[in-house]
Protein backbone atom coordinates (compact mmCIF):
# COMPACT_ATOMS: atom_id res chain seq x y z
CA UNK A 1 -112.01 53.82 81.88
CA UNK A 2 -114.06 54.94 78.84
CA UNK A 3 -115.74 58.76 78.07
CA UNK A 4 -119.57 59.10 78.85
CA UNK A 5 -121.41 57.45 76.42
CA UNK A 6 -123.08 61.14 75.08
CA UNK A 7 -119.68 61.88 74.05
CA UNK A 8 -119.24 58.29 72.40
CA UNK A 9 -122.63 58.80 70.10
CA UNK A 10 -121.19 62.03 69.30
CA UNK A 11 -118.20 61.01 67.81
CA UNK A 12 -119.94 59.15 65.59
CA UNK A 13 -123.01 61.27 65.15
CA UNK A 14 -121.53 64.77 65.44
CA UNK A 15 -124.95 66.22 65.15
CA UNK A 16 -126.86 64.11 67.22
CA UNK A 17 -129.21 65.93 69.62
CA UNK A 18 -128.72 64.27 72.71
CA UNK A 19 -131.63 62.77 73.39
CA UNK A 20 -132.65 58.92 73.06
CA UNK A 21 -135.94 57.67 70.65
CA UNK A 22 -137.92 55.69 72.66
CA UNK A 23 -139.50 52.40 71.81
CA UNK A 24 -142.22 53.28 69.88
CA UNK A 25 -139.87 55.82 67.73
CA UNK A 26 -136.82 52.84 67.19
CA UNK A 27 -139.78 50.80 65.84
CA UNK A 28 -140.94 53.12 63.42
CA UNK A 29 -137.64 53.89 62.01
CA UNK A 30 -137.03 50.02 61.71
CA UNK A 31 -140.20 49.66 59.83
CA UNK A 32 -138.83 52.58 57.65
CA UNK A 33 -135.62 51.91 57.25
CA UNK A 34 -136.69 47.49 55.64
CA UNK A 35 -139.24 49.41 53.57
CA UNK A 36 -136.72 51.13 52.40
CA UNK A 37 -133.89 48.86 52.11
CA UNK A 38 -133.44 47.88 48.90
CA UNK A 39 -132.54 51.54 47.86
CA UNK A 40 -128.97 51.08 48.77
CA UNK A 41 -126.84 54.71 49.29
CA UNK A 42 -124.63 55.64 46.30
CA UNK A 43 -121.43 54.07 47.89
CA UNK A 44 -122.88 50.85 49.21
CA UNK A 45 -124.17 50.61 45.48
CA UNK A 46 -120.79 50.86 44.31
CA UNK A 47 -119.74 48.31 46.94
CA UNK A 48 -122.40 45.91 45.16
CA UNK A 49 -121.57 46.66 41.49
CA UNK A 50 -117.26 46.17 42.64
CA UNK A 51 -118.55 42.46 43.69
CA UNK A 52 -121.50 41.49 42.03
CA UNK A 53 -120.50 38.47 40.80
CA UNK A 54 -116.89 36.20 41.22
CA UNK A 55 -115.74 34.90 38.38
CA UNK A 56 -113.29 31.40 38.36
CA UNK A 57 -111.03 33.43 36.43
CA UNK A 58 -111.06 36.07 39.08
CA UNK A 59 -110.50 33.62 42.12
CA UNK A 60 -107.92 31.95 40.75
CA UNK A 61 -106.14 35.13 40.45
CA UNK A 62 -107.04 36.30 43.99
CA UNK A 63 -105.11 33.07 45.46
CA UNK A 64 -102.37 33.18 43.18
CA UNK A 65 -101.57 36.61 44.58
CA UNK A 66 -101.60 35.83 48.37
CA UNK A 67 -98.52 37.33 50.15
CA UNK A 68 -98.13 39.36 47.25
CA UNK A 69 -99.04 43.21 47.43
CA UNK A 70 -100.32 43.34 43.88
CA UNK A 71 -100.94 47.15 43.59
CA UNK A 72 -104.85 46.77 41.98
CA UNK A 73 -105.49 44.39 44.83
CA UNK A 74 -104.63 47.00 47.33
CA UNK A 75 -105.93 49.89 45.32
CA UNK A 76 -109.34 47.67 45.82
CA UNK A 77 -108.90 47.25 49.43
CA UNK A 78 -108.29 51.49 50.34
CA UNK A 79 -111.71 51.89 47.76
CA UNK A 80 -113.87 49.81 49.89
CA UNK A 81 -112.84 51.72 53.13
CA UNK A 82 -113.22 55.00 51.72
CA UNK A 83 -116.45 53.76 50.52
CA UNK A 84 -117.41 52.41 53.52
CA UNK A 85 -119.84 55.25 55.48
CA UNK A 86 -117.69 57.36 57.67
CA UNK A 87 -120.15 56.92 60.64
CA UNK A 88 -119.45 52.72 60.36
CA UNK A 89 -115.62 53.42 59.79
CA UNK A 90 -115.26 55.25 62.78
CA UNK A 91 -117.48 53.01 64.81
CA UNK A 92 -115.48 49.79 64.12
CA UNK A 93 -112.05 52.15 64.88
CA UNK A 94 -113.25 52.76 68.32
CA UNK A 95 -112.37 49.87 70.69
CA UNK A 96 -116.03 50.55 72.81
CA UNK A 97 -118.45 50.86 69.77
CA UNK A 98 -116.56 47.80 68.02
CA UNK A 99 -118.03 45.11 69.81
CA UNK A 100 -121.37 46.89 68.70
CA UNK A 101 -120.65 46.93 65.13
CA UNK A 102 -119.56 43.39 65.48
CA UNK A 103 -122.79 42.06 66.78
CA UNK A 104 -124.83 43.91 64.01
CA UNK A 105 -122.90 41.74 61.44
CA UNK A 106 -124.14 39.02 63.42
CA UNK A 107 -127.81 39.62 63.45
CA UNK A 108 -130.02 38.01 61.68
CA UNK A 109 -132.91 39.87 58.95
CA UNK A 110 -135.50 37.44 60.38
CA UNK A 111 -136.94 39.82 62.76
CA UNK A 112 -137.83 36.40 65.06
CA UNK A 113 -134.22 35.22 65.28
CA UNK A 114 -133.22 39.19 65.33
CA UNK A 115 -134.86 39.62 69.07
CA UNK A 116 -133.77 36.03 70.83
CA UNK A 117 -130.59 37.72 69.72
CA UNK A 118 -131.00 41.45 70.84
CA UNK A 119 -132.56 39.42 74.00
CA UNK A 120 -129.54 36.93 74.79
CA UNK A 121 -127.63 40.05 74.03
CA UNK A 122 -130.00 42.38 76.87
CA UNK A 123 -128.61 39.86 79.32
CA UNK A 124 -124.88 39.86 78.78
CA UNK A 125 -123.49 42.98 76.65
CA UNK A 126 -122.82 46.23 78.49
CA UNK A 127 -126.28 48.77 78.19
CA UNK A 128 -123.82 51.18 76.59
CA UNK A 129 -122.74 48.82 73.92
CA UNK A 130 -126.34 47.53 73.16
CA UNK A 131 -127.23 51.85 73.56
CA UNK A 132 -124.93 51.74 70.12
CA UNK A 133 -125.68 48.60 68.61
CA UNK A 134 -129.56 49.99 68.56
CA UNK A 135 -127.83 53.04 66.50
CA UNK A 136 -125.92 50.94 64.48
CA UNK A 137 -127.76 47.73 63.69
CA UNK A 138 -130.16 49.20 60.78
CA UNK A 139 -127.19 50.48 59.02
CA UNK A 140 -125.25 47.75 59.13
CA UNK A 141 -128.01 45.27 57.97
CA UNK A 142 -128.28 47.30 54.87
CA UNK A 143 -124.40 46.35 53.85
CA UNK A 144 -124.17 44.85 50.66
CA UNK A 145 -122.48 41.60 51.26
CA UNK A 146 -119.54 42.66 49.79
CA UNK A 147 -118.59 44.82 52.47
CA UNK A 148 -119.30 43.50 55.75
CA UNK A 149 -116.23 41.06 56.03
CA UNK A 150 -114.12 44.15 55.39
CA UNK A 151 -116.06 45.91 58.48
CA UNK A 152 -115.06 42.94 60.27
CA UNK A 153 -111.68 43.36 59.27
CA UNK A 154 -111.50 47.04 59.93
CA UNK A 155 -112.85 46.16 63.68
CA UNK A 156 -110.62 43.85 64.72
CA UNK A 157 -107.45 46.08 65.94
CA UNK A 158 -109.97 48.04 68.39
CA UNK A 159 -111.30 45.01 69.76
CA UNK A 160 -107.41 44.15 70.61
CA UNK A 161 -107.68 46.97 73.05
CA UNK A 162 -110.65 45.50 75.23
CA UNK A 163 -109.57 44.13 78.50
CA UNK A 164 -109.42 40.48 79.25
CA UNK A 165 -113.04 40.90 81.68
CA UNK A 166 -114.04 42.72 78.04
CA UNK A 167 -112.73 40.65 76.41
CA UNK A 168 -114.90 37.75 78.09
CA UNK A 169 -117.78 39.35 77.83
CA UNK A 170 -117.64 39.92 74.61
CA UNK A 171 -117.13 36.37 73.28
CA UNK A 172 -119.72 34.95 75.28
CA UNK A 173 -122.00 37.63 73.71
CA UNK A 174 -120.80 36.61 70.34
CA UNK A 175 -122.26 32.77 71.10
CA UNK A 176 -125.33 34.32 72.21
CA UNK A 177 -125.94 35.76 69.39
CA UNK A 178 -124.50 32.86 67.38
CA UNK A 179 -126.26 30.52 68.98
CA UNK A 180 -129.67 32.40 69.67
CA UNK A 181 -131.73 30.21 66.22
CA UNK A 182 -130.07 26.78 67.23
CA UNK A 183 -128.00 26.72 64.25
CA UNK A 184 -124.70 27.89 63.03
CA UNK A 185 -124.19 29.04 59.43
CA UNK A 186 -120.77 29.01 57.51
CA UNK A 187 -120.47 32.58 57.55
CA UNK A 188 -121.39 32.80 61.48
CA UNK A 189 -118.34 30.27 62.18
CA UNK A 190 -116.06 31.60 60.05
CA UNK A 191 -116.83 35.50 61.24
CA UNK A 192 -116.25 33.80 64.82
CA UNK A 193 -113.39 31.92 64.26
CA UNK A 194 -111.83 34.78 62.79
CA UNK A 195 -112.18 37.27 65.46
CA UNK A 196 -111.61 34.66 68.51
CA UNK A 197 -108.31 33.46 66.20
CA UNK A 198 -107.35 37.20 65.43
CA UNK A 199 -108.01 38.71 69.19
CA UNK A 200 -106.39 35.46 70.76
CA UNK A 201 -103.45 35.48 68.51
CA UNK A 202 -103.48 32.09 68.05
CA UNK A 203 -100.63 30.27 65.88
CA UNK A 204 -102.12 27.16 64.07
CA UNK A 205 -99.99 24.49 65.31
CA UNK A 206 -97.84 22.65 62.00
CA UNK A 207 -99.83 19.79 60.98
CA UNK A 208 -98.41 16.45 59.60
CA UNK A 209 -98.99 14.87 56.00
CA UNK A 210 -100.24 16.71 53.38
CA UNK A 211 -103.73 16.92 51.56
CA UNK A 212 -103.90 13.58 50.80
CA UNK A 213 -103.19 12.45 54.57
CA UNK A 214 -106.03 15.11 55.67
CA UNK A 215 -108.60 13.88 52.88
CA UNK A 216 -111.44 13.95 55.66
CA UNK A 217 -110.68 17.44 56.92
CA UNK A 218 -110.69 18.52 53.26
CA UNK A 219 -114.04 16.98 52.74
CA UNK A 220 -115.68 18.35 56.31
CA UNK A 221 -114.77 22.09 55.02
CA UNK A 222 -115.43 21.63 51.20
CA UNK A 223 -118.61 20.14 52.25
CA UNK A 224 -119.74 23.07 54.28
CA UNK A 225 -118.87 25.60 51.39
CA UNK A 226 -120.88 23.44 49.01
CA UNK A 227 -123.82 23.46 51.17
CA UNK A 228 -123.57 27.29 51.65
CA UNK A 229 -124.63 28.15 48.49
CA UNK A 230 -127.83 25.73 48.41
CA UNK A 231 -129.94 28.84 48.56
CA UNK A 232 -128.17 30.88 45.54
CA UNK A 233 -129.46 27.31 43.32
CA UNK A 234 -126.35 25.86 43.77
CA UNK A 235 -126.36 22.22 43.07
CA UNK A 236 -124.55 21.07 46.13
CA UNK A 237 -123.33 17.55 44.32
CA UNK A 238 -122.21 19.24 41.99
CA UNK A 239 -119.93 21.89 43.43
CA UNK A 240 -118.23 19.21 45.65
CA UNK A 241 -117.15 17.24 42.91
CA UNK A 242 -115.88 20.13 41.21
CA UNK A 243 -113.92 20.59 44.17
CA UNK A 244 -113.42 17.05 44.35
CA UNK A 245 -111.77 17.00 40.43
CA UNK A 246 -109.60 20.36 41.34
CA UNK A 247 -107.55 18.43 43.99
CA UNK A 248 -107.41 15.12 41.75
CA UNK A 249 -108.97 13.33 44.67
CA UNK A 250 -112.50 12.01 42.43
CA UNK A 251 -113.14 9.55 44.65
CA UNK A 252 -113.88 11.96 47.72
CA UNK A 253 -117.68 12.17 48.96
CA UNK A 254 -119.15 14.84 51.62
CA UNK A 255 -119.37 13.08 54.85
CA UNK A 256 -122.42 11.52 56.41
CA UNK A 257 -122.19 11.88 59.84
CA UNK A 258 -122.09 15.52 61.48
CA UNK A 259 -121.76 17.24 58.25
CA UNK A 260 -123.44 20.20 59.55
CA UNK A 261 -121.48 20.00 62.68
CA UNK A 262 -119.62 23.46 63.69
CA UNK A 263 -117.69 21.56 65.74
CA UNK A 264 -116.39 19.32 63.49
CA UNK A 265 -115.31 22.18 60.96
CA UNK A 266 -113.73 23.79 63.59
CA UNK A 267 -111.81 20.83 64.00
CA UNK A 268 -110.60 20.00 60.55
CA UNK A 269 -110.27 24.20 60.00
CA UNK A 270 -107.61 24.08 62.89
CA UNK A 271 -106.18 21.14 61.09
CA UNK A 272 -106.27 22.08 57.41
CA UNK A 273 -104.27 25.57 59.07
CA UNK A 274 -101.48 23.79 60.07
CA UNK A 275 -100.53 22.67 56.68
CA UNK A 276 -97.76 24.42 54.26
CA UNK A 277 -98.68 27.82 52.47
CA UNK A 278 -98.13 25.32 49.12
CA UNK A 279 -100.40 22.65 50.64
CA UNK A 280 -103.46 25.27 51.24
CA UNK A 281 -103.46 26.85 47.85
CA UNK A 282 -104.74 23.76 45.96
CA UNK A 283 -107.19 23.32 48.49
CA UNK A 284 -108.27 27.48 48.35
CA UNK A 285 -108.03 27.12 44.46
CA UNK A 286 -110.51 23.55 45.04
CA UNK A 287 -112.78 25.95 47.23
CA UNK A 288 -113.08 28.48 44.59
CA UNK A 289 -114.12 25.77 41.51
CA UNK A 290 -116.93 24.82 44.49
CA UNK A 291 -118.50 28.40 44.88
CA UNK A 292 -117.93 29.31 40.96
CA UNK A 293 -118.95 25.63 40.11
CA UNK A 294 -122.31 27.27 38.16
CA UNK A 295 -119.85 29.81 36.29
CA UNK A 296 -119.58 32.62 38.76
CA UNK A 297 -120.40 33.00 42.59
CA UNK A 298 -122.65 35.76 44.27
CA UNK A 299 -120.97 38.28 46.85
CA UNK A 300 -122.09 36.22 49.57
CA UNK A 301 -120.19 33.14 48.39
CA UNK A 302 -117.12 35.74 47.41
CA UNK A 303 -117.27 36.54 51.33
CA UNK A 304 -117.56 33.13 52.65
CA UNK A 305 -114.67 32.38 50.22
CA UNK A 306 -112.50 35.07 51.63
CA UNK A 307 -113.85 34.05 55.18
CA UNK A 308 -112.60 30.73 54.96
CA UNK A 309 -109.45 31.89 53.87
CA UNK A 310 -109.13 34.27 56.49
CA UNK A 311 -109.95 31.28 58.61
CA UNK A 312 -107.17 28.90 57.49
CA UNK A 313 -104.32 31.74 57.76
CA UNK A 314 -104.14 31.99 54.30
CA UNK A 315 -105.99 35.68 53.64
CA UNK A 316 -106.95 36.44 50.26
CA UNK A 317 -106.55 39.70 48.25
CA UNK A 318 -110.13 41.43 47.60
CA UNK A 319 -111.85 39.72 44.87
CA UNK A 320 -111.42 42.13 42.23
């Protein structure tokens, strides 16, 4: 039901030659290509300088304007596609090479976690697929933060194409790859919940109570997000409480048991969706005073930020 795979590569790579590198070639282009990494191209540059850091000021704004089609906001949004390279636009607009461009968000840069990955993934995904994701996966790696979650975005109405076996495949090669380092970041769940949610057109059932009634939920999720920027020097106390004092609820504390449990936030995610549009704004506008808590927040936490949004039905405008 899908065209050769030659002619898939070459609507991507137009000039391509038609033959495959083998192993020993791949390896020495991967070497190349981290040595050479930090010299981002022109428009991934401009991607990185368009998000380099996220104000308060500037999140506040975002989440004031959801459901609103501010004209800057989408201005933003049609700059990072055109800016996006042509050769990963087109891949995440065709429903095969999708799933490929998917996976390469989710791979890790520790070349040990990077092959149980590419391994788990040798067993499940289709050899065409993982034919493209070796194409694909130095490329992507080399995103700024700032624009992978829109590559993500861009993907998802080709993957609503794949068929239901497809379909099945490709989620349990998502977990794989997920699940390959026996540990589950924020930005892995929320990248997964939001394709499973978006593909599965799931409606977040109406939950009861407001905030207040779903204090724990609130802290399972703002507790994540705090923890997600321990590695940019956030002080993770800190940003909660921030949080905490945003919402008017100063006597709320991170929770103990199974804080780090993707299970759990899944749980109180599904829950915290099911409350009112007016309900979810505090709570986004809490979230942003927890990644800005040190005075602004790095792309990554601008992602995760939008990602969590995303998550809880409640999509934000590009951070601009």
């Amino acid at each position: 039901t899908h065209p050769p795979l030659v002619e898939r590569i070459r609507r991507i790579e137009p000039g391509w030659d038609g033959r495959f590198p083998t192993l020993e070639e791949t390896s020495a282009k991967d070497a190349a290509a981290r040595r050479n990494a930090a010299q981002m191209p022109s428009a991934e540059a401009r991607l990185e300088r368009a998000a380099a850091v996220l104000t308060p000021a500037a999140a506040l704004a975002a989440i004031d304007a959801i459901g609103q089609a501010d004209p800057a906001h989408l201005a933003q949004a049609q700059r990072t596609l055109e800016d996006m390279d042509p050769a990963l636009r087109d891949a995440a607009h065709d429903t095969y090479v999708a799933r490929a461009v998917i996976y390469a968000l989710l791979l890790s840069d520790s070349d040990p976690v990077q092959q149980r990955q590419l391994q788990a993934l040798s067993q499940q995904a289709h050899p065409d697929v993982q034919a493209m994701l070796g194409r694909l996966r130095e490329q992507v790696l080399a995103l700024p933060e700032s624009a992978r979650l829109p590559l993500l975005e861009s993907a998802l109405p080709a993957l609503r194409q794949l068929s239901a076996a497809q379909y099945d495949t490709f989620k349990g090669c998502l977990r794989s790859v997920i699940q390959a380092d026996g540990q589950v970041s924020l930005r892995e769940w929320a990248f997964y919940r939001i394709v499973v949610h978006t593909l599965e057109s799931r409606s977040s059932q109406r939950t009861s109570g407001d905030l207040a009634a779903n204090r724990r939920d609130v802290a399972i999720l703002m507790g994540a997000v705090a923890r997600a920027g321990e590695g940019d020097g956030t002080d993770t106390k800190a940003a909660f409480a921030a949080g905490a004092v945003a919402l008017g609820m100063t006597d709320l504390v991170p929770p103990i048991t199974g804080a780090g449990s993707p299970h759990l936030l899944d749980e109180a995610v599904s829950r915290l969706a099911g409350l009112e549009t007016p309900d979810k704004k505090p709570l986004l506008r809490a979230l942003a005073q927890v990644v800005t808590q040190t005075g602004e927040a790095s792309p990554m936490q601008a992602e995760l930020l939008r990602a969590v949004a995303l998550a809880l039905d409640c999509p934000l405008p590009p951070l601009v």
